[in-house]
C-alpha atoms as a PDB file:
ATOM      1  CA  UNK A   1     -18.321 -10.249   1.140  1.00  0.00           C
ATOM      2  CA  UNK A   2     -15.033 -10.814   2.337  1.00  0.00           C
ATOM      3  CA  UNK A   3     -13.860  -9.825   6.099  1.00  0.00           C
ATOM      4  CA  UNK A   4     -12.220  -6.429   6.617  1.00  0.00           C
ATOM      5  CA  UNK A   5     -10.238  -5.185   9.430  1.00  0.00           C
ATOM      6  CA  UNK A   6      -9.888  -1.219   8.020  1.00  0.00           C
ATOM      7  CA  UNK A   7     -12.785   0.620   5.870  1.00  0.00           C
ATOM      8  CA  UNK A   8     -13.137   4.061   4.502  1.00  0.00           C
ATOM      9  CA  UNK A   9     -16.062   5.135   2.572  1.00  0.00           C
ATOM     10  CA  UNK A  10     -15.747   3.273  -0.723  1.00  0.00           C
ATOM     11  CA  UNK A  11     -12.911   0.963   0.322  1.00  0.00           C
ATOM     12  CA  UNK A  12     -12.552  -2.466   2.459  1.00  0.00           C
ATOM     13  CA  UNK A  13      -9.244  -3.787   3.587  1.00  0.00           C
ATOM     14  CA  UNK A  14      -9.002  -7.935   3.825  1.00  0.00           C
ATOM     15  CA  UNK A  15      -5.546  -9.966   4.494  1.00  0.00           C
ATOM     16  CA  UNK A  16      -3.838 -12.114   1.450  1.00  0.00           C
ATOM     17  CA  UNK A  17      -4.155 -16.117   1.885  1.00  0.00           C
ATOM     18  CA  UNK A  18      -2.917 -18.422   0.645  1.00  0.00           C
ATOM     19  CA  UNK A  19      -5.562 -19.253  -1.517  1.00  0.00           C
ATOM     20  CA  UNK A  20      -5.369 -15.824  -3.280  1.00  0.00           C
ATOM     21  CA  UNK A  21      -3.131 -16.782  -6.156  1.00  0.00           C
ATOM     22  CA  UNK A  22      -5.967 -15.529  -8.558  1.00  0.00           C
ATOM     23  CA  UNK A  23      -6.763 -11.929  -7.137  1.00  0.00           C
ATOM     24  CA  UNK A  24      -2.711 -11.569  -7.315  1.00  0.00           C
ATOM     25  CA  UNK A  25      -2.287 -12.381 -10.961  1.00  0.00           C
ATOM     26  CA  UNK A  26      -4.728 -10.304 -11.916  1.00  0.00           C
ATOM     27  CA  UNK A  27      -3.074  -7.379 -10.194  1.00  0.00           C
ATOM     28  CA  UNK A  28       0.747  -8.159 -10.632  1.00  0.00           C
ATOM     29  CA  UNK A  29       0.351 -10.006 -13.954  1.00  0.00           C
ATOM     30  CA  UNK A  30      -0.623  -6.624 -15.918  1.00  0.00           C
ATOM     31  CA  UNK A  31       2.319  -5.872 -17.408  1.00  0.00           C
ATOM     32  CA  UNK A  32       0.556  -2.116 -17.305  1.00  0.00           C
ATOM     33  CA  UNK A  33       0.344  -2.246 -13.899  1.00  0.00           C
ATOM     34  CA  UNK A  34       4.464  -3.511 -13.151  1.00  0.00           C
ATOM     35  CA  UNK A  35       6.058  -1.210 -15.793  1.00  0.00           C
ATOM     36  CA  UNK A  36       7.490   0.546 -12.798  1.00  0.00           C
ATOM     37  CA  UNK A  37       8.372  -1.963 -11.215  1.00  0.00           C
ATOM     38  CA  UNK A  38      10.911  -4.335 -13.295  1.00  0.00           C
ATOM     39  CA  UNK A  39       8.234  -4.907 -15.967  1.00  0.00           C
ATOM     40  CA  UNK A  40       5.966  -8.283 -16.537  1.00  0.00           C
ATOM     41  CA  UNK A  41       5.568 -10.355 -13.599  1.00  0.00           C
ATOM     42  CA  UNK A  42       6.374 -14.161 -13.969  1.00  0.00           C
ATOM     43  CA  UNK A  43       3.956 -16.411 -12.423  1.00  0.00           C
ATOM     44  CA  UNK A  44       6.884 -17.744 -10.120  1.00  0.00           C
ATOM     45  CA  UNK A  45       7.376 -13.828  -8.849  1.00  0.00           C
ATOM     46  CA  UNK A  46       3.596 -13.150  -8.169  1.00  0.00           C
ATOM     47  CA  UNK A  47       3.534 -16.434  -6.141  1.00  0.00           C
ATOM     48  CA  UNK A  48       7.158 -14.893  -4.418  1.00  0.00           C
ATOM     49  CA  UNK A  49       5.444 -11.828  -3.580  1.00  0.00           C
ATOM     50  CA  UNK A  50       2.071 -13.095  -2.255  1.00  0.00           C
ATOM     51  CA  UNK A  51       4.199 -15.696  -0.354  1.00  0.00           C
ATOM     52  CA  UNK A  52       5.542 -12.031   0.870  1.00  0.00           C
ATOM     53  CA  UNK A  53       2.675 -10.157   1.735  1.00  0.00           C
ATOM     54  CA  UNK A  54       1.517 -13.371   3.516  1.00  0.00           C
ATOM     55  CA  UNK A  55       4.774 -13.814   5.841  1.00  0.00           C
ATOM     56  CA  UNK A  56       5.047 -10.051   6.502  1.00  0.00           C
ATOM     57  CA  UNK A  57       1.342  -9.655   8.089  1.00  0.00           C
ATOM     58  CA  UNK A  58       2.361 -12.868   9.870  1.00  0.00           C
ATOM     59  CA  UNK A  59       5.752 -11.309  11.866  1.00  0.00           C
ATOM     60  CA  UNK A  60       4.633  -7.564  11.742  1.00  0.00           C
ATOM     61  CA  UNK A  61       0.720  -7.527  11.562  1.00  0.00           C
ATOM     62  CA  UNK A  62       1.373  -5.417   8.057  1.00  0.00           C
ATOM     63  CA  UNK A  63       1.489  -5.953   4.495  1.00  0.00           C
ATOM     64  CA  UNK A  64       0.200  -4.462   0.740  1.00  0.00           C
ATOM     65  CA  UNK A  65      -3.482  -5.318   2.030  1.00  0.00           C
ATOM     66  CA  UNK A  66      -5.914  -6.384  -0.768  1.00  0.00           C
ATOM     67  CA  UNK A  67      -8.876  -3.590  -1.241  1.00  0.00           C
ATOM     68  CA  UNK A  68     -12.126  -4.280  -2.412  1.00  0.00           C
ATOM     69  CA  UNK A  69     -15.018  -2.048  -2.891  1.00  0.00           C
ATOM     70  CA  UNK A  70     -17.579  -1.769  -0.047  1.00  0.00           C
ATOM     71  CA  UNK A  71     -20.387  -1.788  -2.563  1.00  0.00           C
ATOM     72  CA  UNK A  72     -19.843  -4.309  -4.749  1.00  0.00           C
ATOM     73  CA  UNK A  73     -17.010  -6.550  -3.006  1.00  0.00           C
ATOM     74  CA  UNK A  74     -15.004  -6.178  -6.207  1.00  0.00           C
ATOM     75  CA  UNK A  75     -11.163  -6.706  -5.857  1.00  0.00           C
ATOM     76  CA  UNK A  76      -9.275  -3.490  -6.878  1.00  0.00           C
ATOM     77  CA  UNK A  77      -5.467  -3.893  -6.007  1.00  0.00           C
ATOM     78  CA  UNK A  78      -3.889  -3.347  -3.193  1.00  0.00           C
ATOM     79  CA  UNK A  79      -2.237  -0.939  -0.426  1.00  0.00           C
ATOM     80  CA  UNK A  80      -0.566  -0.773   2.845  1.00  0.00           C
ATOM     81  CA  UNK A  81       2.471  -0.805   4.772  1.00  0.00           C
ATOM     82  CA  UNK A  82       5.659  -3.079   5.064  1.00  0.00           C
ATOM     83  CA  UNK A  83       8.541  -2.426   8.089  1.00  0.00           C
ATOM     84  CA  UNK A  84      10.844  -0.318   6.288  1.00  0.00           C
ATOM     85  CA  UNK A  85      13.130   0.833   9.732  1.00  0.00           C
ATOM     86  CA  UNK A  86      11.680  -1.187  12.509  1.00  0.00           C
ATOM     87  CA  UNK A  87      13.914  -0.472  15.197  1.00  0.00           C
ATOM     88  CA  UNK A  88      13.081   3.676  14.222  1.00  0.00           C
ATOM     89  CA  UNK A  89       9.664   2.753  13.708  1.00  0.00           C
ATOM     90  CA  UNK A  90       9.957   3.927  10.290  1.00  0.00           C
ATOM     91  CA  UNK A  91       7.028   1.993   8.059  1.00  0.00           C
ATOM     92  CA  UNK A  92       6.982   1.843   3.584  1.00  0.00           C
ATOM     93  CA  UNK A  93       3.534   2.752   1.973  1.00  0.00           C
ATOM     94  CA  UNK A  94       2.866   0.371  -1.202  1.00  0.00           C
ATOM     95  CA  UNK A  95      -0.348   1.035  -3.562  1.00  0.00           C
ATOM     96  CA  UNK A  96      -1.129  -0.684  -6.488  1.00  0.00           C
ATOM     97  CA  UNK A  97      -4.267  -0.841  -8.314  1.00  0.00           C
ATOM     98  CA  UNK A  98      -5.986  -2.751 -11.222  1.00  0.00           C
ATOM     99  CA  UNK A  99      -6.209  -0.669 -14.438  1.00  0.00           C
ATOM    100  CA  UNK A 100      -9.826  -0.801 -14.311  1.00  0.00           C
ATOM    101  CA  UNK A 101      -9.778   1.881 -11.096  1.00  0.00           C
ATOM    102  CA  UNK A 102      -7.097   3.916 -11.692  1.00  0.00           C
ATOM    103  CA  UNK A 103      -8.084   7.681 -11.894  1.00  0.00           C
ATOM    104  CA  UNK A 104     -10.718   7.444  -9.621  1.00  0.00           C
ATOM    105  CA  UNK A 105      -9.068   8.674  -6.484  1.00  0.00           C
ATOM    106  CA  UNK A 106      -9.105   5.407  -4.770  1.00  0.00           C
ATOM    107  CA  UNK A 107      -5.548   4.809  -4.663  1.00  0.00           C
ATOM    108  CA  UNK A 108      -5.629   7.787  -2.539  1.00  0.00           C
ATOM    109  CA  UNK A 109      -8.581   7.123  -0.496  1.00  0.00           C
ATOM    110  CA  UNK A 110      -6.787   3.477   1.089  1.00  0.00           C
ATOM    111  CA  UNK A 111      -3.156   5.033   1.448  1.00  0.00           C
ATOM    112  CA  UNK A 112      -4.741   7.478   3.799  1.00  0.00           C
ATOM    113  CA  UNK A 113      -6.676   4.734   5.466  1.00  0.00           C
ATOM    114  CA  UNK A 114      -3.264   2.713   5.984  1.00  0.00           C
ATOM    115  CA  UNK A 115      -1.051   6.114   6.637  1.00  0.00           C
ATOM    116  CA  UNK A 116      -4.014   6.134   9.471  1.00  0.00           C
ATOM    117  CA  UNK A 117      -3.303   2.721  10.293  1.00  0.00           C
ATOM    118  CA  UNK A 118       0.075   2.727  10.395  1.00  0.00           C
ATOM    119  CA  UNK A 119       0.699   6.233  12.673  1.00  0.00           C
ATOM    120  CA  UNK A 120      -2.495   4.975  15.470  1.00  0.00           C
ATOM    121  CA  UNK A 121      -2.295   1.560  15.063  1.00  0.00           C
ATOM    122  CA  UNK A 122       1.910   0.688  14.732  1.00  0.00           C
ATOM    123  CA  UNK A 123       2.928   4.167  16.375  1.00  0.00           C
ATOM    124  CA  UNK A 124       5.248   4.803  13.710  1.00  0.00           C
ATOM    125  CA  UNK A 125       7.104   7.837  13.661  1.00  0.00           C
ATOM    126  CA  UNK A 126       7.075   8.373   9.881  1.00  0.00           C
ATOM    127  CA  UNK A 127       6.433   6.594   6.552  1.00  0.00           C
ATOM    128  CA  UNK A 128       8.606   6.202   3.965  1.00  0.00           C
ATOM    129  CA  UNK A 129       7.769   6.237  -0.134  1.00  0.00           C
ATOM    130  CA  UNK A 130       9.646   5.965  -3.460  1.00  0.00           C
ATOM    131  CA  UNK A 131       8.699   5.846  -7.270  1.00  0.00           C
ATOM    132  CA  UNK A 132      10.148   5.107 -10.439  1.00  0.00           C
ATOM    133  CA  UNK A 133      11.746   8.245 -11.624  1.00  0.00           C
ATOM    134  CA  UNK A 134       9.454   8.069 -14.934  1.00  0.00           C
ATOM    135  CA  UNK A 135       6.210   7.529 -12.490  1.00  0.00           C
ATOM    136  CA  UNK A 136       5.033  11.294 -12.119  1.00  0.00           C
ATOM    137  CA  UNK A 137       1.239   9.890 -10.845  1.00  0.00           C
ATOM    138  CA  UNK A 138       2.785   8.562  -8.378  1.00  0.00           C
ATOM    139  CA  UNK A 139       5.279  11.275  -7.751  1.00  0.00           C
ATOM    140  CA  UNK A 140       1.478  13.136  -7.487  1.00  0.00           C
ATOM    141  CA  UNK A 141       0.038  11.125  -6.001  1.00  0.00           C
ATOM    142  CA  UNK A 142       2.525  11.019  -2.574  1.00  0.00           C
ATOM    143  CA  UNK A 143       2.794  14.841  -2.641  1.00  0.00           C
ATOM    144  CA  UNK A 144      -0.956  14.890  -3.053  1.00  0.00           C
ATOM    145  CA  UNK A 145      -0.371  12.488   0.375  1.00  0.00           C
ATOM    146  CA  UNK A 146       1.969  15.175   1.961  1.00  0.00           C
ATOM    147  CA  UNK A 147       5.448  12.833   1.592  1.00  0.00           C
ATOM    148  CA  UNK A 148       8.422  15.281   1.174  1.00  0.00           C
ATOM    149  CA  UNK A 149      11.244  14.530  -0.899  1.00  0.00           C
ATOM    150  CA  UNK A 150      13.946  13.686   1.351  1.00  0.00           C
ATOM    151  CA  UNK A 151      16.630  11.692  -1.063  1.00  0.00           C
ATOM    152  CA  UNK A 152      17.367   9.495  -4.033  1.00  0.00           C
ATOM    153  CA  UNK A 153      18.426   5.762  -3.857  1.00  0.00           C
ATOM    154  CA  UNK A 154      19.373   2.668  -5.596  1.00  0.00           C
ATOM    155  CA  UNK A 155      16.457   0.553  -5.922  1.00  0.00           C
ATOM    156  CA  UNK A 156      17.401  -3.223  -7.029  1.00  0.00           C
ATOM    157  CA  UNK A 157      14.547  -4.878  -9.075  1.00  0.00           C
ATOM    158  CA  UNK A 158      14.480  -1.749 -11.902  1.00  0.00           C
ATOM    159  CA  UNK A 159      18.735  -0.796 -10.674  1.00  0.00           C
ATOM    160  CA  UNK A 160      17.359   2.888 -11.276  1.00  0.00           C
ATOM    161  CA  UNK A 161      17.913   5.559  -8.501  1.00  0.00           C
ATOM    162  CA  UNK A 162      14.916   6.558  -7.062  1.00  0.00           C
ATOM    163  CA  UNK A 163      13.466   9.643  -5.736  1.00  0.00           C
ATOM    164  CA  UNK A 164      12.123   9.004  -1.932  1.00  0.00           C
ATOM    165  CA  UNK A 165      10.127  10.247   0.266  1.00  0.00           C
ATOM    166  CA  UNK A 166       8.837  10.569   4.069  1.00  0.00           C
ATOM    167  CA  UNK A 167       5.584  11.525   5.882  1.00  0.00           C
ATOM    168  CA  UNK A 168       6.399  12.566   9.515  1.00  0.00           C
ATOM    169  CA  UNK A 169       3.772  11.213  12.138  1.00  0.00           C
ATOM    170  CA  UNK A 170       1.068  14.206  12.191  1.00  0.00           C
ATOM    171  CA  UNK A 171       1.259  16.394  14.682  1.00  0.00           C
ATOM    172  CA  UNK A 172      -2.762  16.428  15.622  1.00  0.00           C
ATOM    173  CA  UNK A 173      -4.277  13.763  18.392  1.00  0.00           C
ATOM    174  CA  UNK A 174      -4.136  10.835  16.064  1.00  0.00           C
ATOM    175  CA  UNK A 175      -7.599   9.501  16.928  1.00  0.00           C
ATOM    176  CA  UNK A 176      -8.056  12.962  14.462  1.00  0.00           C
ATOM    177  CA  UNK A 177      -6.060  11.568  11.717  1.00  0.00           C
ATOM    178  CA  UNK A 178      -8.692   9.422   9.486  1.00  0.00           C
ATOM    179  CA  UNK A 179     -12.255  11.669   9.885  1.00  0.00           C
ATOM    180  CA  UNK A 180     -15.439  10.719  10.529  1.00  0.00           C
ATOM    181  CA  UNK A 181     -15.906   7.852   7.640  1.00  0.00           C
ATOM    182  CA  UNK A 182     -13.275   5.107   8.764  1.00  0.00           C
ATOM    183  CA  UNK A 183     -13.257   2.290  10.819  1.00  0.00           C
ATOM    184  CA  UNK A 184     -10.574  -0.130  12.243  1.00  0.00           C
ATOM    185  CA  UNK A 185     -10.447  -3.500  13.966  1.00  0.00           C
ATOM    186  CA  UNK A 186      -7.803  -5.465  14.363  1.00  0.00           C
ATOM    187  CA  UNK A 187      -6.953  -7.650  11.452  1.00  0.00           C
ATOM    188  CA  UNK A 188      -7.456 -11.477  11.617  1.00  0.00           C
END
């Protein structure tokens, strides 16, 4: 089983290396999976954006973790948070699963692990969130989340205007924020 710094009931957190290339393709080369997000992957843009993910949790201690089920180890996609407005402390939520465990509420399960993560761990003040206009799960699925709408912007890879979205840091004693079944360590 693979070391994880964040768990909720059914999910495990790890940290992208380099030697990840695999678990990557098979989560950013399903064309099903990128349709919002400029369609099909290239092989040279899933190595770009793991090459991302690995640099980010280097300077800022954050990226789109990789998830993987407590039970069985199995890699389902990923989730977590990239700086979006460091100087405001503002952070961007990312989730994106393999086909094989969407509808299953586990999407939702790790982005309030790494909401958790971001407001106790990173202090941040609020998180931000967009979708593909088209996307209405994931329109859902940050409502579901408690995002409110706040705006619409130009979003480069798909050069479609966006709906976005922000979650305000809670208001309750953050150690109250995840419930009894999570745990956090510091990531490696």
């Amino acid at each position: 089983m693979r070391p994880s710094f964040l768990k909720s009931e059914r999910v495990a957190f790890g940290t992208w290396t380099e030697t990840d290339l695999p678990l990557a393709i098979s989560l950013w080369g399903d064309p099903a999976v990128t349709q919002f997000h400029g369609g099909a992957w290239s092989l040279h843009e899933i190595e770009d954006r793991l090459a991302l993910e690995i640099a980010t949790q280097r300077k800022w201690q954050l990226q789109y973790w990789p998830l993987f089920l407590r039970e069985t180890g199995e890699y389902i996609g990923c989730c977590g948070l990239h700086p979006r407005d460091p100087r405001n402390r503002i952070l961007e939520l990312g989730c994106h699963l393999r086909r094989a465990f969407w509808s299953q509420s586990l999407g939702r399960e790790a982005a309030r692990a790494a909401l958790h993560h971001g407001f106790q761990t990173h202090q941040a003040k609020a998180i931000f969130a967009s979708h593909h206009p088209s996307n209405t799960a994931s329109q859902a699925f940050l409502q579901h989340l408690g995002f409110k709408h706040t705006h619409d912007e130009h979003y480069p890879p798909t050069q479609m205007i966006e709906p976005c979205y922000l979650l305000h840091e809670p208001q309750q004693p953050r150690d109250q924020l995840a419930g009894s079944s999570m745990t956090l360590s510091s990531p490696q």
